[in-house]
C-alpha atoms as a PDB file:
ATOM      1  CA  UNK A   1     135.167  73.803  94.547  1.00  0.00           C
ATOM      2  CA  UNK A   2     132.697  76.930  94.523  1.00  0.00           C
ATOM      3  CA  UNK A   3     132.461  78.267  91.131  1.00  0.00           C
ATOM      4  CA  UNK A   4     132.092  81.789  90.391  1.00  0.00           C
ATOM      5  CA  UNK A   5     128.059  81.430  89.438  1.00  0.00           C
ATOM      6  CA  UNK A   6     127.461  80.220  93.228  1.00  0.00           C
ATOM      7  CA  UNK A   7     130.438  81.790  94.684  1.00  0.00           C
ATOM      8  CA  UNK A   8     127.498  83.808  97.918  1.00  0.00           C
ATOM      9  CA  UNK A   9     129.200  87.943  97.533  1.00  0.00           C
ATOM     10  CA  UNK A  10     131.319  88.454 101.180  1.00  0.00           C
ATOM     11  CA  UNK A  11     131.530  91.891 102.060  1.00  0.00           C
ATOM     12  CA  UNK A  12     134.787  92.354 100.555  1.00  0.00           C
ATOM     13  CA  UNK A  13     132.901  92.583  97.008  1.00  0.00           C
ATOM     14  CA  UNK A  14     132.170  95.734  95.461  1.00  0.00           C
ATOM     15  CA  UNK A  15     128.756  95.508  95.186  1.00  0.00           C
ATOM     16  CA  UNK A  16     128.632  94.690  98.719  1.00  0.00           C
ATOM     17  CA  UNK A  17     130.655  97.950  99.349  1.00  0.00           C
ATOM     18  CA  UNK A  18     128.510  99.802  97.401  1.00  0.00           C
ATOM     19  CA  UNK A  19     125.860  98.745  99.683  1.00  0.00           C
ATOM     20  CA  UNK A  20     127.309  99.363 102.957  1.00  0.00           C
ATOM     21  CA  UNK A  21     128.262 102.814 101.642  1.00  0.00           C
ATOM     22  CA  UNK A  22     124.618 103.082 101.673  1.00  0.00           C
ATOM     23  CA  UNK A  23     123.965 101.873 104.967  1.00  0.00           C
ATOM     24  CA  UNK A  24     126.691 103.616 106.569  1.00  0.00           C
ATOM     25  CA  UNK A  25     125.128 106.474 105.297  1.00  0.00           C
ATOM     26  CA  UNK A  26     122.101 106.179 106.958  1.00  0.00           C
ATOM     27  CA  UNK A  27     124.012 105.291 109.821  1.00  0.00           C
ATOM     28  CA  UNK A  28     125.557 108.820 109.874  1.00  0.00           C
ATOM     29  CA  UNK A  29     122.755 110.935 111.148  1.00  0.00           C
ATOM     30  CA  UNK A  30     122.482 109.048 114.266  1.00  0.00           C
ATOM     31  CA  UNK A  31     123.627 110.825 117.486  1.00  0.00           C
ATOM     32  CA  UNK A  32     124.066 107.310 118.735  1.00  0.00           C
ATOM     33  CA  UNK A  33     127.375 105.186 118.502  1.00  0.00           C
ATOM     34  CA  UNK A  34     126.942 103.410 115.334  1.00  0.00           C
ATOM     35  CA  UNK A  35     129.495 100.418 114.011  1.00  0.00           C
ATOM     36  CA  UNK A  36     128.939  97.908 111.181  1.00  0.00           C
ATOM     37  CA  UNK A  37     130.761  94.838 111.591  1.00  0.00           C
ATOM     38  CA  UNK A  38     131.768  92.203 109.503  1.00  0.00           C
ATOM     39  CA  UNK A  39     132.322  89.306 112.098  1.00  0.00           C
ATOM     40  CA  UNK A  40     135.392  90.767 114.632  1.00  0.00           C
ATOM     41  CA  UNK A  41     136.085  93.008 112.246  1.00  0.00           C
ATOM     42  CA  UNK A  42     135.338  96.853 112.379  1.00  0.00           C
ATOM     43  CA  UNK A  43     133.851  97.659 108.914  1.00  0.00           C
ATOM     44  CA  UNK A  44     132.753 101.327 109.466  1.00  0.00           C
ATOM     45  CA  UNK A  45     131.593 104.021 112.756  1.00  0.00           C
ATOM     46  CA  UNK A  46     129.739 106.639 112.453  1.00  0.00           C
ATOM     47  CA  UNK A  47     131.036 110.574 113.258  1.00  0.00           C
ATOM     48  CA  UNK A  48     129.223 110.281 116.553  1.00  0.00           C
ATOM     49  CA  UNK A  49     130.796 106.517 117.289  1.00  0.00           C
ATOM     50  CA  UNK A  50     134.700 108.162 116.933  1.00  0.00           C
ATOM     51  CA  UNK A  51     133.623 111.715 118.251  1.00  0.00           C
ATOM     52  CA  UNK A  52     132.621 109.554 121.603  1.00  0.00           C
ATOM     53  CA  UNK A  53     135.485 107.568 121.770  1.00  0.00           C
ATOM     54  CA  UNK A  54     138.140 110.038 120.787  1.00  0.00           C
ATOM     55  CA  UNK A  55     139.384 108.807 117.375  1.00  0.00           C
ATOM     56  CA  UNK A  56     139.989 111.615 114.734  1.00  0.00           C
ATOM     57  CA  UNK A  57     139.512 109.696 111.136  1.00  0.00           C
ATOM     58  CA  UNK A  58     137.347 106.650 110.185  1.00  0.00           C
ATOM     59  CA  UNK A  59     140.053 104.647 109.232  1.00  0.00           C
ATOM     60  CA  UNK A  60     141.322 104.564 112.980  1.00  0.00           C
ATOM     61  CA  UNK A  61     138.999 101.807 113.582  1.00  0.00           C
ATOM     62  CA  UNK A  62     138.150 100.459 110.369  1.00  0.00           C
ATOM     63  CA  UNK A  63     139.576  96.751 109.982  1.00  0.00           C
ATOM     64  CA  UNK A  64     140.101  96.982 113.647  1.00  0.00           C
ATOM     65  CA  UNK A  65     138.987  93.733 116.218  1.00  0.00           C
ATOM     66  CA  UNK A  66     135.677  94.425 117.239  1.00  0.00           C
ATOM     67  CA  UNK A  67     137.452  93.797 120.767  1.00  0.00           C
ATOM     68  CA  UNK A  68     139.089  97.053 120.405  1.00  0.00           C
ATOM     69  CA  UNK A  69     135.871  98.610 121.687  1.00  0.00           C
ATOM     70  CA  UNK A  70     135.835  97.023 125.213  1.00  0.00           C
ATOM     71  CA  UNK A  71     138.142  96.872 128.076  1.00  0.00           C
ATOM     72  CA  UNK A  72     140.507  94.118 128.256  1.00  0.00           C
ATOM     73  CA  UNK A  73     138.909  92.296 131.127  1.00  0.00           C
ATOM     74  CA  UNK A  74     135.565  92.505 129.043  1.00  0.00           C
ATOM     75  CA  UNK A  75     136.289  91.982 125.516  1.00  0.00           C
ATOM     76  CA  UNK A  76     135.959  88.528 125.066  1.00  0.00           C
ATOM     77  CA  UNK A  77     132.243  88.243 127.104  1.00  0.00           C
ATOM     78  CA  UNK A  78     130.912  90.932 125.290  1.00  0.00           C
ATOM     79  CA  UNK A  79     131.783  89.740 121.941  1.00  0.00           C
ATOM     80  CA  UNK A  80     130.679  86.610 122.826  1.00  0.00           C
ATOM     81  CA  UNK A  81     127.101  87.748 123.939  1.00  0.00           C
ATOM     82  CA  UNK A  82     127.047  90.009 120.746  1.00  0.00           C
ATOM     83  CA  UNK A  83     127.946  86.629 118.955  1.00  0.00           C
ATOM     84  CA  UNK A  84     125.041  84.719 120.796  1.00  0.00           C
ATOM     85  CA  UNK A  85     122.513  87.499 120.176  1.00  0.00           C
ATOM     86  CA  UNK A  86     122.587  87.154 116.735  1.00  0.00           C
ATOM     87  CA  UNK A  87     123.110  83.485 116.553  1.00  0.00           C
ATOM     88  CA  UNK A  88     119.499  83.215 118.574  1.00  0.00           C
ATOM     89  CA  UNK A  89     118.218  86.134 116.462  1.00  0.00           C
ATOM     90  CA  UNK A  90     117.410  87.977 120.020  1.00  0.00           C
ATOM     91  CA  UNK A  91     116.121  91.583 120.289  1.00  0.00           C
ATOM     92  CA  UNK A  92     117.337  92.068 123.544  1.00  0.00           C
ATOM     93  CA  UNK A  93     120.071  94.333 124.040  1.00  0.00           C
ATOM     94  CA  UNK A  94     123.301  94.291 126.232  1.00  0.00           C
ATOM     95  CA  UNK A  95     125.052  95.926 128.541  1.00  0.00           C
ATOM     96  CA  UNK A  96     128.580  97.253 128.481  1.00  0.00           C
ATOM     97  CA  UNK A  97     131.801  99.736 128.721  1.00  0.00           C
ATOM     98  CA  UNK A  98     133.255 100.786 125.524  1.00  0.00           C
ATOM     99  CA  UNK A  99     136.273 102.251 126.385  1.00  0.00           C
ATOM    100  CA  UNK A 100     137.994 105.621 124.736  1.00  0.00           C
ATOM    101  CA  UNK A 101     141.222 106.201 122.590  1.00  0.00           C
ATOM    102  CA  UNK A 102     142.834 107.617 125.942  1.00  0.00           C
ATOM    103  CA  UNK A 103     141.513 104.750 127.776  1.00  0.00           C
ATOM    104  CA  UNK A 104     137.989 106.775 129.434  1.00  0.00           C
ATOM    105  CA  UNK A 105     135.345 104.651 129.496  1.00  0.00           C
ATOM    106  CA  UNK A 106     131.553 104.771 129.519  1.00  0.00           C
ATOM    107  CA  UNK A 107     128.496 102.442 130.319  1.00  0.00           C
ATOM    108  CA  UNK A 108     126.635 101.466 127.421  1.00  0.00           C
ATOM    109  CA  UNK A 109     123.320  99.775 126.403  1.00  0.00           C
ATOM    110  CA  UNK A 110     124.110  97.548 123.292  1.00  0.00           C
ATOM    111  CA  UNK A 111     121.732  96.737 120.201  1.00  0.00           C
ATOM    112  CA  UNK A 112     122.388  94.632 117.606  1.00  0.00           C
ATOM    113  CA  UNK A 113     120.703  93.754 114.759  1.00  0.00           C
ATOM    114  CA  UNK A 114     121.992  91.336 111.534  1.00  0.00           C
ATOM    115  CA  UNK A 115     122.544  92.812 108.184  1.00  0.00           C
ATOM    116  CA  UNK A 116     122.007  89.495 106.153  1.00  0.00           C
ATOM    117  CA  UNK A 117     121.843  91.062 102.904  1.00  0.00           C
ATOM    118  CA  UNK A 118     125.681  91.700 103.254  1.00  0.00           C
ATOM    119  CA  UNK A 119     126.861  88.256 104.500  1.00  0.00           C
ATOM    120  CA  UNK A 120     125.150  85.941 107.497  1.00  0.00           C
ATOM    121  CA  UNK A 121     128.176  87.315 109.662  1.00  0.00           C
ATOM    122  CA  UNK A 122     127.524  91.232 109.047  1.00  0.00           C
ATOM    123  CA  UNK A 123     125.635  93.376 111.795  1.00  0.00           C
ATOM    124  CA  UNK A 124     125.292  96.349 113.247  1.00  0.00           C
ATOM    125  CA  UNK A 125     126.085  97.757 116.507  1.00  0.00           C
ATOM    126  CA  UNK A 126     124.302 100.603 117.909  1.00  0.00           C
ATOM    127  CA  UNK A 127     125.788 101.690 121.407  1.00  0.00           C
ATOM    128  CA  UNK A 128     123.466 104.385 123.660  1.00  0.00           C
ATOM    129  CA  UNK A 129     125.407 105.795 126.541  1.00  0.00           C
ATOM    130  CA  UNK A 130     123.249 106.883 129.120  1.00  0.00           C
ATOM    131  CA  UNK A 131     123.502 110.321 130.466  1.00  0.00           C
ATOM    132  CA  UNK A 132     126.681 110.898 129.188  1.00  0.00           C
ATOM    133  CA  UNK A 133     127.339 114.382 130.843  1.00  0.00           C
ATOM    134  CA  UNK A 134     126.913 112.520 134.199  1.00  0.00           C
ATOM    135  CA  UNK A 135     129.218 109.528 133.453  1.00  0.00           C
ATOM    136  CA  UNK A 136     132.024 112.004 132.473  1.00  0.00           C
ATOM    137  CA  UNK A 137     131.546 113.729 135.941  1.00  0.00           C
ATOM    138  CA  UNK A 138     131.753 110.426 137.500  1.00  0.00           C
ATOM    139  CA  UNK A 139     134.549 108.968 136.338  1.00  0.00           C
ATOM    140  CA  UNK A 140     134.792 105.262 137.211  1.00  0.00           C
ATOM    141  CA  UNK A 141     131.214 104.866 138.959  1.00  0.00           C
ATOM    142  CA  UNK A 142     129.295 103.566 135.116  1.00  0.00           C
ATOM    143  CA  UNK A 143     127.436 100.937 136.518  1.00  0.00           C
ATOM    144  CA  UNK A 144     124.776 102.933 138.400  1.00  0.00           C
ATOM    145  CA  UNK A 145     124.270 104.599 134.976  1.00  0.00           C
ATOM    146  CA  UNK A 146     123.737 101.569 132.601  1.00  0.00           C
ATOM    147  CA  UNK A 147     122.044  99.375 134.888  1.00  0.00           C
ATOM    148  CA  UNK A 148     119.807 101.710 136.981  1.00  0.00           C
ATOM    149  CA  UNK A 149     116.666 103.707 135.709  1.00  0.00           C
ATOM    150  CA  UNK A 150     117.753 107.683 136.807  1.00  0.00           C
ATOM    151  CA  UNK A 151     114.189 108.460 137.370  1.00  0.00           C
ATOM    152  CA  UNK A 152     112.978 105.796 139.392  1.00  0.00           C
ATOM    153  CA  UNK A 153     115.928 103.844 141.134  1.00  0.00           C
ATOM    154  CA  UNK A 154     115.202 100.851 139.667  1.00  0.00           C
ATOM    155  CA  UNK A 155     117.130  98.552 137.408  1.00  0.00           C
ATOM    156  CA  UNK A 156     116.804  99.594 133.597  1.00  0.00           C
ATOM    157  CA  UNK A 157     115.632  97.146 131.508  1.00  0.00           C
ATOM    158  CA  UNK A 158     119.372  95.415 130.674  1.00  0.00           C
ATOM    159  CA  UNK A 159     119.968  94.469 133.933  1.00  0.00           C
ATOM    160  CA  UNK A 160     116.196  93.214 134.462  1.00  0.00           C
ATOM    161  CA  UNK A 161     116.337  90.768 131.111  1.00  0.00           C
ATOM    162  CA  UNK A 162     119.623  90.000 132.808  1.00  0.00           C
ATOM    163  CA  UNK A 163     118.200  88.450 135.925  1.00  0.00           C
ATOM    164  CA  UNK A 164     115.287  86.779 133.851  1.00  0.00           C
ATOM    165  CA  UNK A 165     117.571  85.275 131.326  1.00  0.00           C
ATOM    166  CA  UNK A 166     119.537  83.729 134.644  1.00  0.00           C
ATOM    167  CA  UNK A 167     116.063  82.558 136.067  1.00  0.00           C
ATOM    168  CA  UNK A 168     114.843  80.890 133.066  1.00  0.00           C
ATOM    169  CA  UNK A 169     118.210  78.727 132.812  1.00  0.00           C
ATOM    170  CA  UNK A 170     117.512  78.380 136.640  1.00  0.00           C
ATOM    171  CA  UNK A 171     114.360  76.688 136.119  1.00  0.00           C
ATOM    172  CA  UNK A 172     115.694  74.963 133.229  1.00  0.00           C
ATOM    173  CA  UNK A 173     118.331  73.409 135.035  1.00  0.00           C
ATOM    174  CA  UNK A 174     115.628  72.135 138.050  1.00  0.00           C
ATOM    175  CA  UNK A 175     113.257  70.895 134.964  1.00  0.00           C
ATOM    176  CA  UNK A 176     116.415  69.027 133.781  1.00  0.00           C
ATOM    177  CA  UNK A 177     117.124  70.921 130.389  1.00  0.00           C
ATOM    178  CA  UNK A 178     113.178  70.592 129.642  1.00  0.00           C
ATOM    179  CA  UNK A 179     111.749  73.998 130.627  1.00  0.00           C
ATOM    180  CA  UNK A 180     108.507  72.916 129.533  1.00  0.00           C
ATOM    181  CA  UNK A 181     108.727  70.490 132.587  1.00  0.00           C
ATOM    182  CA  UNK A 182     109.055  72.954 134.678  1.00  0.00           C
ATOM    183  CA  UNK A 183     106.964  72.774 137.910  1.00  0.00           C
ATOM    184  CA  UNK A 184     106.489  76.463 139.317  1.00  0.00           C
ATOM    185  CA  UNK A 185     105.842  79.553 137.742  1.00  0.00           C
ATOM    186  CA  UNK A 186     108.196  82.591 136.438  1.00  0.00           C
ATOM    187  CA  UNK A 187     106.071  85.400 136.106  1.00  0.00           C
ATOM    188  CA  UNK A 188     106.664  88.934 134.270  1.00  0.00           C
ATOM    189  CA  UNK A 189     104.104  92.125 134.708  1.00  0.00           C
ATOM    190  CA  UNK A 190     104.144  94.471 132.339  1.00  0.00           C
ATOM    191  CA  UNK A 191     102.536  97.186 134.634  1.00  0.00           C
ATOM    192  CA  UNK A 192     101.784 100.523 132.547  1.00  0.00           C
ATOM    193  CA  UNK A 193     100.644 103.605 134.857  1.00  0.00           C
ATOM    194  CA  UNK A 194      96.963 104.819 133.220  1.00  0.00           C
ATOM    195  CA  UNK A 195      96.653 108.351 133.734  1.00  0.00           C
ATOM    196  CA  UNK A 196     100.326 109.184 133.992  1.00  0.00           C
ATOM    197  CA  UNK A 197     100.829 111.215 130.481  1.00  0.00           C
ATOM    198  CA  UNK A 198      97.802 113.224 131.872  1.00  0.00           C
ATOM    199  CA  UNK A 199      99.398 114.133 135.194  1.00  0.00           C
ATOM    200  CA  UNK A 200     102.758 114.941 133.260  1.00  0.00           C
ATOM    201  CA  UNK A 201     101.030 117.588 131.418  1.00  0.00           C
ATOM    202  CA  UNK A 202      98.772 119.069 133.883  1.00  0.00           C
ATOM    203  CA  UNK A 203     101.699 119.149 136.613  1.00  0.00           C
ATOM    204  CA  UNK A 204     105.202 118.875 134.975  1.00  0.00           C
ATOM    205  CA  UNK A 205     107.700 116.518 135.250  1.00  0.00           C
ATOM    206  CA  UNK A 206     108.666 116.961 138.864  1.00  0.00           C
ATOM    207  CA  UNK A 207     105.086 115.231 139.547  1.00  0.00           C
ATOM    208  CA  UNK A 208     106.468 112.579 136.937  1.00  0.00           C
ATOM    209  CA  UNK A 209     109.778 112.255 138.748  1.00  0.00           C
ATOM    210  CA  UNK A 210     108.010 111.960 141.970  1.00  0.00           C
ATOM    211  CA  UNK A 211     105.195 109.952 140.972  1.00  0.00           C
ATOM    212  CA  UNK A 212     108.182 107.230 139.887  1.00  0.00           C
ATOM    213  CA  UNK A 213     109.911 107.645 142.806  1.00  0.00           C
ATOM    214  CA  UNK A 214     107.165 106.839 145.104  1.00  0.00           C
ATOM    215  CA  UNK A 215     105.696 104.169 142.958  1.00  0.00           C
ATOM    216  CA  UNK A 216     108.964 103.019 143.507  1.00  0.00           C
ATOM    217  CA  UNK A 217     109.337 102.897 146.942  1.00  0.00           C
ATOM    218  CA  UNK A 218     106.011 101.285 147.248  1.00  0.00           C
ATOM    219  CA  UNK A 219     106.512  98.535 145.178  1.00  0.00           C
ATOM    220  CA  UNK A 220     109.556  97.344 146.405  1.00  0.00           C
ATOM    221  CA  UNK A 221     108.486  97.569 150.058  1.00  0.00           C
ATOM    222  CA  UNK A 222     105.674  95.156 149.283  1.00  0.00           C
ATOM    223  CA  UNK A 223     107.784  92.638 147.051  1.00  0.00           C
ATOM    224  CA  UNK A 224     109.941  89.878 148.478  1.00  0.00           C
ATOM    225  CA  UNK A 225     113.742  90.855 148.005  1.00  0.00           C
ATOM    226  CA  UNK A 226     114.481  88.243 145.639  1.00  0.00           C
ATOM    227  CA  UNK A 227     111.762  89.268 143.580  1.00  0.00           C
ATOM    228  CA  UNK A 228     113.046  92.009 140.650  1.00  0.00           C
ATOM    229  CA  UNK A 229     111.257  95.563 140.160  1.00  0.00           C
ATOM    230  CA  UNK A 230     112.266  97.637 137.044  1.00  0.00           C
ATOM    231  CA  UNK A 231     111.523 100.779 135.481  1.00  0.00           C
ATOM    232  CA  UNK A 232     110.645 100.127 131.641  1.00  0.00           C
ATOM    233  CA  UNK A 233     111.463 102.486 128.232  1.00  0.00           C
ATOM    234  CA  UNK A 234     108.830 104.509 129.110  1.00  0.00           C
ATOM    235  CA  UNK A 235     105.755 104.928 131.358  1.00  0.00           C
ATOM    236  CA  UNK A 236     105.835 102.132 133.481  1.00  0.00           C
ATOM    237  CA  UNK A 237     107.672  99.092 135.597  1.00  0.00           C
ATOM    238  CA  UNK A 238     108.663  95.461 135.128  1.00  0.00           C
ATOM    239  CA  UNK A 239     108.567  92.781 137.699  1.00  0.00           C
ATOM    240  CA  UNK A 240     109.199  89.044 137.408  1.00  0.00           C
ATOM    241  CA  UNK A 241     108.618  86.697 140.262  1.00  0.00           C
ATOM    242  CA  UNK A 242     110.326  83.339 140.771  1.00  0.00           C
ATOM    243  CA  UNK A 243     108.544  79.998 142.620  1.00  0.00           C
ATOM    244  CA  UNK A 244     105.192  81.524 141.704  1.00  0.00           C
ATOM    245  CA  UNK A 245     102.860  78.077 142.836  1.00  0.00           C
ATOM    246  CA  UNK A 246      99.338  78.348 140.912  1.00  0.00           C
ATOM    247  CA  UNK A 247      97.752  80.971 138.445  1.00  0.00           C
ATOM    248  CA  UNK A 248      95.592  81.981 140.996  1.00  0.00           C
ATOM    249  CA  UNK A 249      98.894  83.335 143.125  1.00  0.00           C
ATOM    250  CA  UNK A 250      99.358  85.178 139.519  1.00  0.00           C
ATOM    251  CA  UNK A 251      96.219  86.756 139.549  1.00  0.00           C
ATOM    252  CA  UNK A 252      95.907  87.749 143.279  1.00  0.00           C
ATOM    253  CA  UNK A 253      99.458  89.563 142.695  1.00  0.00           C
ATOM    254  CA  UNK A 254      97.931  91.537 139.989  1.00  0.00           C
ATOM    255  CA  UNK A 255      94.995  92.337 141.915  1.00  0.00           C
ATOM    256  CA  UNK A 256      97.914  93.378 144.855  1.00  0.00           C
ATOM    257  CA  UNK A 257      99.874  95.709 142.102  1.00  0.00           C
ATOM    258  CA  UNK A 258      96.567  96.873 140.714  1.00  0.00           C
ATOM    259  CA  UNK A 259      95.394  98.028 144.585  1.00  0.00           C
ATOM    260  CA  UNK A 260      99.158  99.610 145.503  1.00  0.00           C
ATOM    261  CA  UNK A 261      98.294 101.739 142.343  1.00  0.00           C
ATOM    262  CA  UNK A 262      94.919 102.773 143.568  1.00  0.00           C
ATOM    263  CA  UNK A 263      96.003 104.078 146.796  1.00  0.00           C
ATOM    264  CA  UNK A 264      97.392 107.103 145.120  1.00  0.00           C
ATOM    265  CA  UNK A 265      99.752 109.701 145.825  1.00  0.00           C
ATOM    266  CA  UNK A 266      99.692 113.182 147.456  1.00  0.00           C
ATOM    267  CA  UNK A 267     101.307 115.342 145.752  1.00  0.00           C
ATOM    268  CA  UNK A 268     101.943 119.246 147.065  1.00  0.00           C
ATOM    269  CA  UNK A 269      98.293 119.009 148.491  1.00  0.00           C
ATOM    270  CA  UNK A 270      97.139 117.540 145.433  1.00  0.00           C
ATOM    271  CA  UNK A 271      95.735 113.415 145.508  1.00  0.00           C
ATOM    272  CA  UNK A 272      96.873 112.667 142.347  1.00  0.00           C
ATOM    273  CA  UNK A 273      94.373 109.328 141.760  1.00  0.00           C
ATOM    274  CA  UNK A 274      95.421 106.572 138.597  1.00  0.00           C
ATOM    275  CA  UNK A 275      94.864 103.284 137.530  1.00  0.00           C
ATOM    276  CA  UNK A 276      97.059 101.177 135.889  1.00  0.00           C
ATOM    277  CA  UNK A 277      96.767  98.207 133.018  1.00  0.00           C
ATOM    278  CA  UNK A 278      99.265  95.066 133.676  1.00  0.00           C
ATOM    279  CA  UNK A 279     100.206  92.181 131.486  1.00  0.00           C
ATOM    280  CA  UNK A 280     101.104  88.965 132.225  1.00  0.00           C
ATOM    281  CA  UNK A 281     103.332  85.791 130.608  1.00  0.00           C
ATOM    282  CA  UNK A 282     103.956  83.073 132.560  1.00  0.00           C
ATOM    283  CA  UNK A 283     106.789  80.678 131.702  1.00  0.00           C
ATOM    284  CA  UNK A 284     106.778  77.842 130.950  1.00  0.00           C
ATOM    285  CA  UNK A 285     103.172  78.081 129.911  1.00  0.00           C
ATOM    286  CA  UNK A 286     104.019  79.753 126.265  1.00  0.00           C
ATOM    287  CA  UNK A 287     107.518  82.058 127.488  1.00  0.00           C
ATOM    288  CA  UNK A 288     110.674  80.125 127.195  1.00  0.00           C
ATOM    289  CA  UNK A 289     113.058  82.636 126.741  1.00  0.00           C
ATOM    290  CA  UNK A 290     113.443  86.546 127.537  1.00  0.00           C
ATOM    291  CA  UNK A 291     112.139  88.005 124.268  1.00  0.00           C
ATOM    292  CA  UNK A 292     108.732  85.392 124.370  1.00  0.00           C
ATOM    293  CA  UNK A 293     108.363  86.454 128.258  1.00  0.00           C
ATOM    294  CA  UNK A 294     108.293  90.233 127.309  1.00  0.00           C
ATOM    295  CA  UNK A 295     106.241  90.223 123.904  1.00  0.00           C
ATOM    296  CA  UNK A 296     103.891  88.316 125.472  1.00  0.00           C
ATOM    297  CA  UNK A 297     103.356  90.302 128.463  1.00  0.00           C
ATOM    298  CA  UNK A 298     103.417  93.472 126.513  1.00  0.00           C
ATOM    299  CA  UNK A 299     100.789  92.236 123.890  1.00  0.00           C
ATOM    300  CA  UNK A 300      98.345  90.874 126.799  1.00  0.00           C
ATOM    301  CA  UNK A 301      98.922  94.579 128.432  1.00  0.00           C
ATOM    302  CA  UNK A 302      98.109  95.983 124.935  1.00  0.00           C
ATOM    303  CA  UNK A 303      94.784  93.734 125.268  1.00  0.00           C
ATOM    304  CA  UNK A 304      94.108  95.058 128.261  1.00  0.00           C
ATOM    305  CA  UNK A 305      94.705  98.880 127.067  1.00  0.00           C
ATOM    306  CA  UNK A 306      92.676  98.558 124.456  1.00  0.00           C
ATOM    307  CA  UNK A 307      89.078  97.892 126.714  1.00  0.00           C
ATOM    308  CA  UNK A 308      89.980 101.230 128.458  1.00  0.00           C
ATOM    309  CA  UNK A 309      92.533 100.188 131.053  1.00  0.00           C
ATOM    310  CA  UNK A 310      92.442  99.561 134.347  1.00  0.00           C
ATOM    311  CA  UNK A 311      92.604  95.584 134.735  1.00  0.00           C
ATOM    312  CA  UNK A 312      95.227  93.285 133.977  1.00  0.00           C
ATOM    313  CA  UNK A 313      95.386  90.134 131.610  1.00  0.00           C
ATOM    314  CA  UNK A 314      97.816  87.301 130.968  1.00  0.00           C
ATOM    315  CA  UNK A 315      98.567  85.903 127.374  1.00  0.00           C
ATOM    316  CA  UNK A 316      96.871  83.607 125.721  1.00  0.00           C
ATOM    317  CA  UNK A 317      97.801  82.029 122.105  1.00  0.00           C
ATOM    318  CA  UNK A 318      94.685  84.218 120.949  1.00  0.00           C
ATOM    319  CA  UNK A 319      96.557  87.823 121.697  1.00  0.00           C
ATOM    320  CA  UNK A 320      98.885  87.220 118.764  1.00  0.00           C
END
């Protein structure tokens, strides 16, 4: 029997509603979809969460299933996923439909991040719907919006830790549940465009737009089709290559990406000429999982900004 002295608070406690008051609070000046959850259960959403999804009054979804925020023939994956994301303390984020009070429904990048002051089962839930005017015009066609980049084409970056995730347990399955067994290479480049926030300024975004665009183009024409190409948060792409034999295939790829680059792009009469920096992680030398395959790549690409640009690096230990 717990006594009283031990007894850990739940969230149910009013000190522990005291604090969430606090937290919801913060939560409140987010234009993003915000939920705290205590397990399945819908502790608080923020004005923005029930203005999106139709309800009139916090207490519409407060002490509701978590499920009632996704379509019946998606509840129960993405609570499980939300379940497993915390469980493996991941920062990768999901994607998803929440679905309206009069049944609309819009494609959604999930976050989630644990709130273990509160309880170890108490999170929250930050939802960012992707051009939002667009989806409404739509209608049913939310996938293109979620799991595409609008500038570029490409996959966002959901759908490309997606296709790693299911390439890791690929090679973990062929390395017989050891991935540190694992014979050939799964490589991610973190390739980050050099001059690109000068161009933006001296020419507009149109020259962003179509500096992405034919970037693009170009790198997927010289990529195999199995191979994935995606535009990142900000100023530059993702790739990860399967069956990748030696590091010296690694670094003649990055030469390859670094040369693509190089070649430039004419732009109404203008040769708009750029560099660009690239890191490197290689699983299973180091990267086992998602998260470890895009830190790493992004702190060797940080290595590789920092001595001016213009090469490309993979991780080492030492880059931490």
């Amino acid at each position: 029997m717990v006594s009283e002295k031990t007894k850990k608070p739940s969230a149910g406690d009013e000190t522990i509603k005291e604090s969430l008051a606090m937290v919801a609070e913060t939560l409140s000046v987010s234009s993003n979809f915000m939920c705290v959850a205590d397990g399945d259960k819908i502790l608080y959403v923020n004005e923005a969460g029930l203005e999106l999804l139709g309800y009139a009054d916090k207490q519409d979804l407060s002490g509701k299933e978590l499920s009632i925020l996704f379509p019946l023939e998606s509840k129960e994956k993405t609570v499980k996923d939300i379940k497993k994301v915390l469980s493996e303390k991941s920062k990768r984020n999901l994607m998803s439909v929440l679905i309206c009070s009069d049944g609309k429904r819009y494609g959604a990048i999930l976050a989630v991040r644990a709130l273990p002051t509160f309880g170890e089962k108490v999170f929250v839930l930050e939802a960012r719907v992707p051009d939002i005017e667009a989806q409404k015009k739509a209608g049913g066609d939310i996938e293109s919006f979620v799991l595409h980049d609008a500038l570029a084409g490409l996959p966002a970056l959901p759908l490309f830790e997606d296709r790693l995730e299911m390439a890791i347990a690929r090679a973990t399955r062929a390395a017989h549940g050891k991935p540190e067994n694992a014979v050939q290479l799964l490589v991610t480049f973190f390739v980050d465009m050099d001059r690109i926030k000068d161009i933006d300024a001296s020419y507009g975004s149109d020259a962003k737009a179509y500096i992405f665009n034919t970037m693009s183009s170009r790198l997927v024409s010289s990529f195999r089709r199995v191979d994935t190409i995606a535009k990142d948060n900000h100023d530059g792409f993702l790739i990860f290559l399967e069956n990748i034999n030696s590091f010296d295939d690694v670094e003649m790829i990055a030469r390859r990406i670094m040369g693509l680059v190089k070649e430039g792009i004419n732009y109404k009469g203008q040769n708009l000429a750029f560099g660009c920096s690239i890191g490197i992680s290689v699983f299973p030398h180091g990267a086992l999982t998602v998260d470890e395959m895009i830190r790493q790549a992004t702190a060797a690409l940080n290595q590789v900004k920092k001595k001016g640009g213009d090469g490309y690096a993979i991780y080492k230990d030492s880059d931490k």
